[in-house]
Every structure is written in structure tokens, then in C-alpha cells.
PDB file of N, CA and C in Angstrom:
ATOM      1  N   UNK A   1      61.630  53.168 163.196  1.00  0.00           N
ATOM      2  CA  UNK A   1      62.137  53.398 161.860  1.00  0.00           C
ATOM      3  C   UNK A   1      60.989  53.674 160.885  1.00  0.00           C
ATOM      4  N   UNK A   2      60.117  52.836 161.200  1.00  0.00           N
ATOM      5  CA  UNK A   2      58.502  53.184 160.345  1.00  0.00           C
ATOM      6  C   UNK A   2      58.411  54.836 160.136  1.00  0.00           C
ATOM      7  N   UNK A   3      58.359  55.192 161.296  1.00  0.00           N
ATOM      8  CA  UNK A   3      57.629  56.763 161.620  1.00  0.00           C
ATOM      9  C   UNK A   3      58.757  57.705 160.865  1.00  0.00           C
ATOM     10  N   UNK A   4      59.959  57.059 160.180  1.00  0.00           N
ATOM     11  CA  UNK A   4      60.776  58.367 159.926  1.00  0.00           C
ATOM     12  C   UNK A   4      60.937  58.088 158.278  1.00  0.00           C
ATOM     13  N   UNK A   5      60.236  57.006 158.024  1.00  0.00           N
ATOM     14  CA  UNK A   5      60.461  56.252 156.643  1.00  0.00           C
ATOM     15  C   UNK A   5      59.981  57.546 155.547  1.00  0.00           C
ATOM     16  N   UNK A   6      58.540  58.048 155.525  1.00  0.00           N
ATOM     17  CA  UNK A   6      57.924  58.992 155.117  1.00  0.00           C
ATOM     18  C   UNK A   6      58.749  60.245 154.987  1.00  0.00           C
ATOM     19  N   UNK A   7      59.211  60.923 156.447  1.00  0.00           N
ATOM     20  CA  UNK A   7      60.170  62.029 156.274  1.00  0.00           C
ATOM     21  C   UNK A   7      61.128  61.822 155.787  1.00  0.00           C
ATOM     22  N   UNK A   8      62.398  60.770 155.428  1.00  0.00           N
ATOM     23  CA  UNK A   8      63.665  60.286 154.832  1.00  0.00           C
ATOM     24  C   UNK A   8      63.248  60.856 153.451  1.00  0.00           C
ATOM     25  N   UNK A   9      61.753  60.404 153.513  1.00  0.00           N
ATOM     26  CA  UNK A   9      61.225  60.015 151.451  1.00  0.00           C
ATOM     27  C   UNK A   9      61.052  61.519 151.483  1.00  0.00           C
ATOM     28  N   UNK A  10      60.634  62.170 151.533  1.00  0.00           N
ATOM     29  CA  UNK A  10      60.265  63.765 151.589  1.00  0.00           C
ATOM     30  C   UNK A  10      61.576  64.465 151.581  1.00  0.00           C
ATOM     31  N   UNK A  11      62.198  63.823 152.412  1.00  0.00           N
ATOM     32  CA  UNK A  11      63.756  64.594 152.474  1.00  0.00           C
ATOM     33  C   UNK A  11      64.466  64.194 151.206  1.00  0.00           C
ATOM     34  N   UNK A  12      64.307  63.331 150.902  1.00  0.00           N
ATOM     35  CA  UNK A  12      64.666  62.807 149.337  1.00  0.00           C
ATOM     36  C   UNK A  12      64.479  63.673 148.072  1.00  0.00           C
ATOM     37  N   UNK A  13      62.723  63.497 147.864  1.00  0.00           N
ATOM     38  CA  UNK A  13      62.394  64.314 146.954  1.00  0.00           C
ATOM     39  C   UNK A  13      62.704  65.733 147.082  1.00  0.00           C
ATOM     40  N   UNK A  14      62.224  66.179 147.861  1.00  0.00           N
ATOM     41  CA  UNK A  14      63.367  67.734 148.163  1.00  0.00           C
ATOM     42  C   UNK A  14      64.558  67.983 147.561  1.00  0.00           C
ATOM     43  N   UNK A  15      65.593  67.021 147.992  1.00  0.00           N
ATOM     44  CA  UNK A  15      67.351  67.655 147.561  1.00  0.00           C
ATOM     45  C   UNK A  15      66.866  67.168 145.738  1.00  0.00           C
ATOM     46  N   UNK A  16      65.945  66.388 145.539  1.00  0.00           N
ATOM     47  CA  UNK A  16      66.118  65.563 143.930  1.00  0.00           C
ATOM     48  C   UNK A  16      65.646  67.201 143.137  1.00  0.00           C
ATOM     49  N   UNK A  17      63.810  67.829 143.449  1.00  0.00           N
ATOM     50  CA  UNK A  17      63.791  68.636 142.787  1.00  0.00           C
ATOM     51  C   UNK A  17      64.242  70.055 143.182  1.00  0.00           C
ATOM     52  N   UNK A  18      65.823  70.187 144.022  1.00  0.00           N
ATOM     53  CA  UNK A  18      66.458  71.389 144.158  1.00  0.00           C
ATOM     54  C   UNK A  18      67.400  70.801 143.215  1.00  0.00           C
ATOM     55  N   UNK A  19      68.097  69.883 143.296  1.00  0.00           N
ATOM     56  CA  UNK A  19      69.098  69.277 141.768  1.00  0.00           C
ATOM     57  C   UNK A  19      68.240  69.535 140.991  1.00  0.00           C
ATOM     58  N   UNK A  20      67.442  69.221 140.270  1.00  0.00           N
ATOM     59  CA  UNK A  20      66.970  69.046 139.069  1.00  0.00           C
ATOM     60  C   UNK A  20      66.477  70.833 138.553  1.00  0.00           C
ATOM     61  N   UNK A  21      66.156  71.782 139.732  1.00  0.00           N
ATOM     62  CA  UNK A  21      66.178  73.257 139.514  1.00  0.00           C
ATOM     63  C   UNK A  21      67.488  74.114 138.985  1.00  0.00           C
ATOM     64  N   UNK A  22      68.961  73.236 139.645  1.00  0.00           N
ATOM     65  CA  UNK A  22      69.648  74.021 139.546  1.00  0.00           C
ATOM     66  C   UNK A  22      70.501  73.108 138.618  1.00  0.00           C
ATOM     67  N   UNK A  23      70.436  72.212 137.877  1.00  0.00           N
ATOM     68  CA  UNK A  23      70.168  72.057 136.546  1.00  0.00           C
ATOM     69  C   UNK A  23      69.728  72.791 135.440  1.00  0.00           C
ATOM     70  N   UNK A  24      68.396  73.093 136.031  1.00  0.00           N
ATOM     71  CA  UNK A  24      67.700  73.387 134.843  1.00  0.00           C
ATOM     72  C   UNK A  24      67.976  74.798 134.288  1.00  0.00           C
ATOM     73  N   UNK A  25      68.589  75.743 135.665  1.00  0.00           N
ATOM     74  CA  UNK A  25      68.915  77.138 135.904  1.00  0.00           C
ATOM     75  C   UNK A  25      70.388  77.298 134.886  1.00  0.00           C
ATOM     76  N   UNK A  26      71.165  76.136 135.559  1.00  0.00           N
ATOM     77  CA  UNK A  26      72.547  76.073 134.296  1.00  0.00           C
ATOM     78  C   UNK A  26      72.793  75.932 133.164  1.00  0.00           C
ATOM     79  N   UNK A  27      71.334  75.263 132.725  1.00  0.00           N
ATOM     80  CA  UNK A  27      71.800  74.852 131.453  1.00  0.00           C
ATOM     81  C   UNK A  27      70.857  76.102 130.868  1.00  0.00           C
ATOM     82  N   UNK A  28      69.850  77.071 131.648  1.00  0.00           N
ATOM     83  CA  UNK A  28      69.525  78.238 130.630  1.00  0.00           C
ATOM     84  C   UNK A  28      70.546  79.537 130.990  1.00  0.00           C
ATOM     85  N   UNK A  29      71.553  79.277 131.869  1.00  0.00           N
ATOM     86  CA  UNK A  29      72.538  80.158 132.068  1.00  0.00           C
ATOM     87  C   UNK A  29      73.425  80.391 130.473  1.00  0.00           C
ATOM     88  N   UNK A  30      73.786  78.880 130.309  1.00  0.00           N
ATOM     89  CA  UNK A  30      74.318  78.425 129.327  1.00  0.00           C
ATOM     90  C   UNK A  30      74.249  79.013 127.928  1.00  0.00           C
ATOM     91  N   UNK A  31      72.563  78.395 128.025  1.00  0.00           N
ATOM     92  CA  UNK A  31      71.963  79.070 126.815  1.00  0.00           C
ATOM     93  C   UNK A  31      71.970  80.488 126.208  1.00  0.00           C
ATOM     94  N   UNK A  32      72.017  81.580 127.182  1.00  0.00           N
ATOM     95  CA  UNK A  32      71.861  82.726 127.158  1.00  0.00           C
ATOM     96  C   UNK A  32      73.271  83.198 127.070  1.00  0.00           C
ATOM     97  N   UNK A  33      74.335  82.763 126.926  1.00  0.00           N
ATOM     98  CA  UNK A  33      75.862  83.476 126.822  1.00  0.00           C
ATOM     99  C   UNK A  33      76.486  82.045 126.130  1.00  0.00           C
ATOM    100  N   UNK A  34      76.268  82.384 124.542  1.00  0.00           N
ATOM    101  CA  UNK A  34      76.820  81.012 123.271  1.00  0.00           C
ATOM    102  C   UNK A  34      78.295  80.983 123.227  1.00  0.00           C
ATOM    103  N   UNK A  35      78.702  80.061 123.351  1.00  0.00           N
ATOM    104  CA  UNK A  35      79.779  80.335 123.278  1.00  0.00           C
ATOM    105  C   UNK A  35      81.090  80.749 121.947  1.00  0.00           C
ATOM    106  N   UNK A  36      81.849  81.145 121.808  1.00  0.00           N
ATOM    107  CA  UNK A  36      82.157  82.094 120.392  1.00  0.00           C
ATOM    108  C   UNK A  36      83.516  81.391 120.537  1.00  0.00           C
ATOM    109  N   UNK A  37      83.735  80.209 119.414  1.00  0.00           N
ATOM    110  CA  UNK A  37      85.132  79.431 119.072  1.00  0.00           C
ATOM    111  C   UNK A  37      86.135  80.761 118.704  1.00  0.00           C
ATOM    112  N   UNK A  38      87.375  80.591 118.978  1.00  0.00           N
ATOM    113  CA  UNK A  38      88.291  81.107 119.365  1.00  0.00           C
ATOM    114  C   UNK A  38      88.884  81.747 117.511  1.00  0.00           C
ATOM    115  N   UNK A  39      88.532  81.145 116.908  1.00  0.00           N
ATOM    116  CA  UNK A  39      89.333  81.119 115.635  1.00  0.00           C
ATOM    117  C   UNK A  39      87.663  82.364 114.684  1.00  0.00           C
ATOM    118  N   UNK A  40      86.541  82.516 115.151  1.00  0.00           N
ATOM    119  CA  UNK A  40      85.736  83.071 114.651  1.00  0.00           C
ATOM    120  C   UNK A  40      86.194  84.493 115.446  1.00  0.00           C
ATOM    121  N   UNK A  41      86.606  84.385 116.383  1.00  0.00           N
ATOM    122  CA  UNK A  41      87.517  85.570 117.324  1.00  0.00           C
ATOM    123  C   UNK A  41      88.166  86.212 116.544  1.00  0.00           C
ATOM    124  N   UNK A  42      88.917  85.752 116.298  1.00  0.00           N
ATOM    125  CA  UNK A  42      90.615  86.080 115.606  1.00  0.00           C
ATOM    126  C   UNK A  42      90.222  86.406 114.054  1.00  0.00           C
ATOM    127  N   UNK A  43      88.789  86.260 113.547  1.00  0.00           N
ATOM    128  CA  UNK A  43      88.057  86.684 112.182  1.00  0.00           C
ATOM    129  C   UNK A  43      88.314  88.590 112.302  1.00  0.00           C
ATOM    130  N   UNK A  44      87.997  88.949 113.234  1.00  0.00           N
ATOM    131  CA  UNK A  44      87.788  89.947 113.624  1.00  0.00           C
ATOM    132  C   UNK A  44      89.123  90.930 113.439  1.00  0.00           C
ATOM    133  N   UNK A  45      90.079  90.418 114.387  1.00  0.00           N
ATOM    134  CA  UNK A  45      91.235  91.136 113.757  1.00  0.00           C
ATOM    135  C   UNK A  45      91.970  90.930 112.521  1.00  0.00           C
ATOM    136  N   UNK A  46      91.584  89.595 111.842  1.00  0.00           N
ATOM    137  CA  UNK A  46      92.331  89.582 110.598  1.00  0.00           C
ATOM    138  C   UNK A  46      91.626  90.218 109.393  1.00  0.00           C
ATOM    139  N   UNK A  47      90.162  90.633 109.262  1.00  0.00           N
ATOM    140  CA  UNK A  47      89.303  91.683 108.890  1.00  0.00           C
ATOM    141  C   UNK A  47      89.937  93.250 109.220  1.00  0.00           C
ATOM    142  N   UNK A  48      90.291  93.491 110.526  1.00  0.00           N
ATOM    143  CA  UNK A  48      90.422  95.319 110.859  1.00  0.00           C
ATOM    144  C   UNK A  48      91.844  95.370 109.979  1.00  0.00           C
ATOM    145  N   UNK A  49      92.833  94.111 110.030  1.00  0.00           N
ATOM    146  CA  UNK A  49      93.919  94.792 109.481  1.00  0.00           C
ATOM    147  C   UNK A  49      94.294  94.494 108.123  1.00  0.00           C
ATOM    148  N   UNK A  50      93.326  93.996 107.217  1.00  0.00           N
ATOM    149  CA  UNK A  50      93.083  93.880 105.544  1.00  0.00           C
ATOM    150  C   UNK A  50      92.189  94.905 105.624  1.00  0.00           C
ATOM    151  N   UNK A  51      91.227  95.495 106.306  1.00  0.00           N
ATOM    152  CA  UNK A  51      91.019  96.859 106.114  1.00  0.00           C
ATOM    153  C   UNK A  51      91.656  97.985 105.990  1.00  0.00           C
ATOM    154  N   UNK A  52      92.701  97.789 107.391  1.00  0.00           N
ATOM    155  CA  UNK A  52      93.282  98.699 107.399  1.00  0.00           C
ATOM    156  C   UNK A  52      94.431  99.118 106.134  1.00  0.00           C
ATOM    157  N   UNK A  53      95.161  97.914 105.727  1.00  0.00           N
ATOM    158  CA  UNK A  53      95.869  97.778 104.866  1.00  0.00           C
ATOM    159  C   UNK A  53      95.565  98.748 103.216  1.00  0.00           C
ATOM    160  N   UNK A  54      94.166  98.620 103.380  1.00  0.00           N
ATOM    161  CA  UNK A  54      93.194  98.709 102.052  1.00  0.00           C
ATOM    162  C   UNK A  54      93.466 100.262 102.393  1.00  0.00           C
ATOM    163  N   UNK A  55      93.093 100.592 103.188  1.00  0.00           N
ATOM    164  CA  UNK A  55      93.036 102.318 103.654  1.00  0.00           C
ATOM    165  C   UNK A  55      92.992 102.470 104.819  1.00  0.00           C
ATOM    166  N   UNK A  56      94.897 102.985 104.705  1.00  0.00           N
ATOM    167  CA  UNK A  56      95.444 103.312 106.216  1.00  0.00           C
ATOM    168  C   UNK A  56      94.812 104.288 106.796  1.00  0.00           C
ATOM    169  N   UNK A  57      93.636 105.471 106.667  1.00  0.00           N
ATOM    170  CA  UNK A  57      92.650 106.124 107.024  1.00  0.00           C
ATOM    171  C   UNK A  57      91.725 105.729 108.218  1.00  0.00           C
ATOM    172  N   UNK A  58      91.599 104.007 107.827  1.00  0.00           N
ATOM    173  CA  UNK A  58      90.524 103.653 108.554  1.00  0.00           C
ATOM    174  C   UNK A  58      90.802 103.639 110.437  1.00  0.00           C
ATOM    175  N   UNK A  59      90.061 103.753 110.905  1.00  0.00           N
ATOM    176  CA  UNK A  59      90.929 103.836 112.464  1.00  0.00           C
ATOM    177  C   UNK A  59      90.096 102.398 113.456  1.00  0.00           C
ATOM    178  N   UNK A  60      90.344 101.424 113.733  1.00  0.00           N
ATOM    179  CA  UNK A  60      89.835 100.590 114.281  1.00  0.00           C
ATOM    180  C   UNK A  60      89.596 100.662 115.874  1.00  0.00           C
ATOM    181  N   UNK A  61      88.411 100.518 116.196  1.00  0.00           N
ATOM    182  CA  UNK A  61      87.982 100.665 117.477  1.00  0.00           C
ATOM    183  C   UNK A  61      87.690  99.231 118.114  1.00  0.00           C
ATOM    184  N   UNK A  62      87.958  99.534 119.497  1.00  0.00           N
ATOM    185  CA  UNK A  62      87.831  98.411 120.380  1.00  0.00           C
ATOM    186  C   UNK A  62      86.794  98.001 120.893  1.00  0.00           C
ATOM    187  N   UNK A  63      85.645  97.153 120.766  1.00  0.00           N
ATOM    188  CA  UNK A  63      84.569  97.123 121.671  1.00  0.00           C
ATOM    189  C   UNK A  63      84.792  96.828 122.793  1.00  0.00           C
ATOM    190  N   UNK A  64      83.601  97.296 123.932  1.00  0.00           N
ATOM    191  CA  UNK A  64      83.746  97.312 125.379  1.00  0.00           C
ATOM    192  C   UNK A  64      83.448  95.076 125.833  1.00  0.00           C
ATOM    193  N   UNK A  65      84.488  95.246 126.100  1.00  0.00           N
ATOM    194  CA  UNK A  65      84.581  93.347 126.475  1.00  0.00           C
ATOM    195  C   UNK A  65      83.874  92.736 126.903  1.00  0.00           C
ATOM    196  N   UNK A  66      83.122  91.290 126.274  1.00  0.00           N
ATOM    197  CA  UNK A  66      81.878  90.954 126.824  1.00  0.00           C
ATOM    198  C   UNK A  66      82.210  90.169 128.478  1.00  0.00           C
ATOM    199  N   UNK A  67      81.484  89.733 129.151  1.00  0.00           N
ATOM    200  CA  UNK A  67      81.401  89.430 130.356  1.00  0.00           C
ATOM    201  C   UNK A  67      82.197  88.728 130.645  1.00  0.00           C
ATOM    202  N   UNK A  68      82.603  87.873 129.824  1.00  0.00           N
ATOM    203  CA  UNK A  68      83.705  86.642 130.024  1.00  0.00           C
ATOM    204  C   UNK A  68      85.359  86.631 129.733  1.00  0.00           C
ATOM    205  N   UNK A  69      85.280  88.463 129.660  1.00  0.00           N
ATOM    206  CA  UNK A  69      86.940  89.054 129.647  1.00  0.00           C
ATOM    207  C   UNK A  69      86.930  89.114 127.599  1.00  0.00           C
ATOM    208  N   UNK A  70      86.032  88.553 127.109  1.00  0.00           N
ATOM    209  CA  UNK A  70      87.091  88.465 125.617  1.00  0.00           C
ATOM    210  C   UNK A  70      86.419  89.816 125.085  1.00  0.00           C
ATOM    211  N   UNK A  71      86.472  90.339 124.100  1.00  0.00           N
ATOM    212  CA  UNK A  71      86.603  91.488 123.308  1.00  0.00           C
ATOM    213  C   UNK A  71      86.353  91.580 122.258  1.00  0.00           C
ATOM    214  N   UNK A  72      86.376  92.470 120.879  1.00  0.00           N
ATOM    215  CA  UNK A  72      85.805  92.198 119.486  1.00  0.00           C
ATOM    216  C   UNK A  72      86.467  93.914 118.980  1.00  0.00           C
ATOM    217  N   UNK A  73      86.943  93.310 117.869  1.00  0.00           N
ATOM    218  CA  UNK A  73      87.448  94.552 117.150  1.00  0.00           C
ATOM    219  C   UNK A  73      86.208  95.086 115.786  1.00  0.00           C
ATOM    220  N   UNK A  74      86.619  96.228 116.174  1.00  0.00           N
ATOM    221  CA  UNK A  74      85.237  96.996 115.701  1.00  0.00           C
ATOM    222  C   UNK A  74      85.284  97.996 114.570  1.00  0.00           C
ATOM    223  N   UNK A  75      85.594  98.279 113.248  1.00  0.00           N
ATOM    224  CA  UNK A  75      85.161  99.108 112.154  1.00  0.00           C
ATOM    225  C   UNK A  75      84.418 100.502 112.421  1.00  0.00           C
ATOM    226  N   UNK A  76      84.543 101.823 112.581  1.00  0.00           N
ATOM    227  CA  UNK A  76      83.624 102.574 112.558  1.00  0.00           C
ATOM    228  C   UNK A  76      82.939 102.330 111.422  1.00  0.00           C
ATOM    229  N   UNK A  77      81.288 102.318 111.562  1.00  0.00           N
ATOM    230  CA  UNK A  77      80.782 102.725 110.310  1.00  0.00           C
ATOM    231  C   UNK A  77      80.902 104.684 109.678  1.00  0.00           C
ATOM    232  N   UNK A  78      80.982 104.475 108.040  1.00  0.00           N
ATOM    233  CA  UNK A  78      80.873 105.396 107.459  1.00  0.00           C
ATOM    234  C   UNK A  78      79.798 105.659 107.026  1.00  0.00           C
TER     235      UNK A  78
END
């Protein structure tokens, strides 16, 4: 049991700093795609259609959907 005590401990630290990598990988996954509350969402269309209202002219465009399926309504600029 002596002779395997060393490798157990090695085998240890191993799985600890592959956890602690793929940790560290998630939480800058995280970081890099913020997440956007649902009601700052819905800012967006209640903006295109008090625009639109203002001047039925205006034509509202769809942006192309970010990675996580949601979407953003979009104003041409003039």
C-alpha cells in the first residue's frame, strides 16, 4: 500500500487541477456572452413600435440572432 500511496496522491492532484481548469474555462465562457434580462429585450420592440407610430415610414429591421437563439430589433439609421 506504501508504494501506491504517492501515485493515489498524483492521481489526486491531477483530476483537482483538471476541475479547477474547467472551472476556470466556464466561468470565462460566462464572462464573454453577459447575459441580457429579458425585460431590457422587450426595450427594443417597445422603442421600433413608438417609432413606428411617430412615422409609419420608418421600416424596422431584424437583427441576425445572437448565439443563444434571442434576437434584437433594429432601426435603420438615416
Amino acid at each position: 500500500m506504501n508504494a501506491l500511496f504517492p501515485y493515489l496522491i498524483a492521481l489526486h492532484q491531477q483530476e483537482l487541477l483538471r476541475d479547477a481548469e474547467l472551472a476556470r474555462r466556464a466561468k470565462l465562457s460566462e464572462a464573454s456572452h453577459p447575459h441580457i434580462p429579458a425585460w431590457r429585450r422587450s426595450l427594443s420592440g417597445l422603442f421600433a413600435s413608438a417609432a413606428k407610430s411617430l412615422d409609419p415610414s420608418v421600416e424596422v429591421e431584424h437583427v441576425a440572432a445572437l448565439p443563444s437563439g434571442r434576437g434584437a430589433t433594429a432601426m435603420p439609421a438615416c
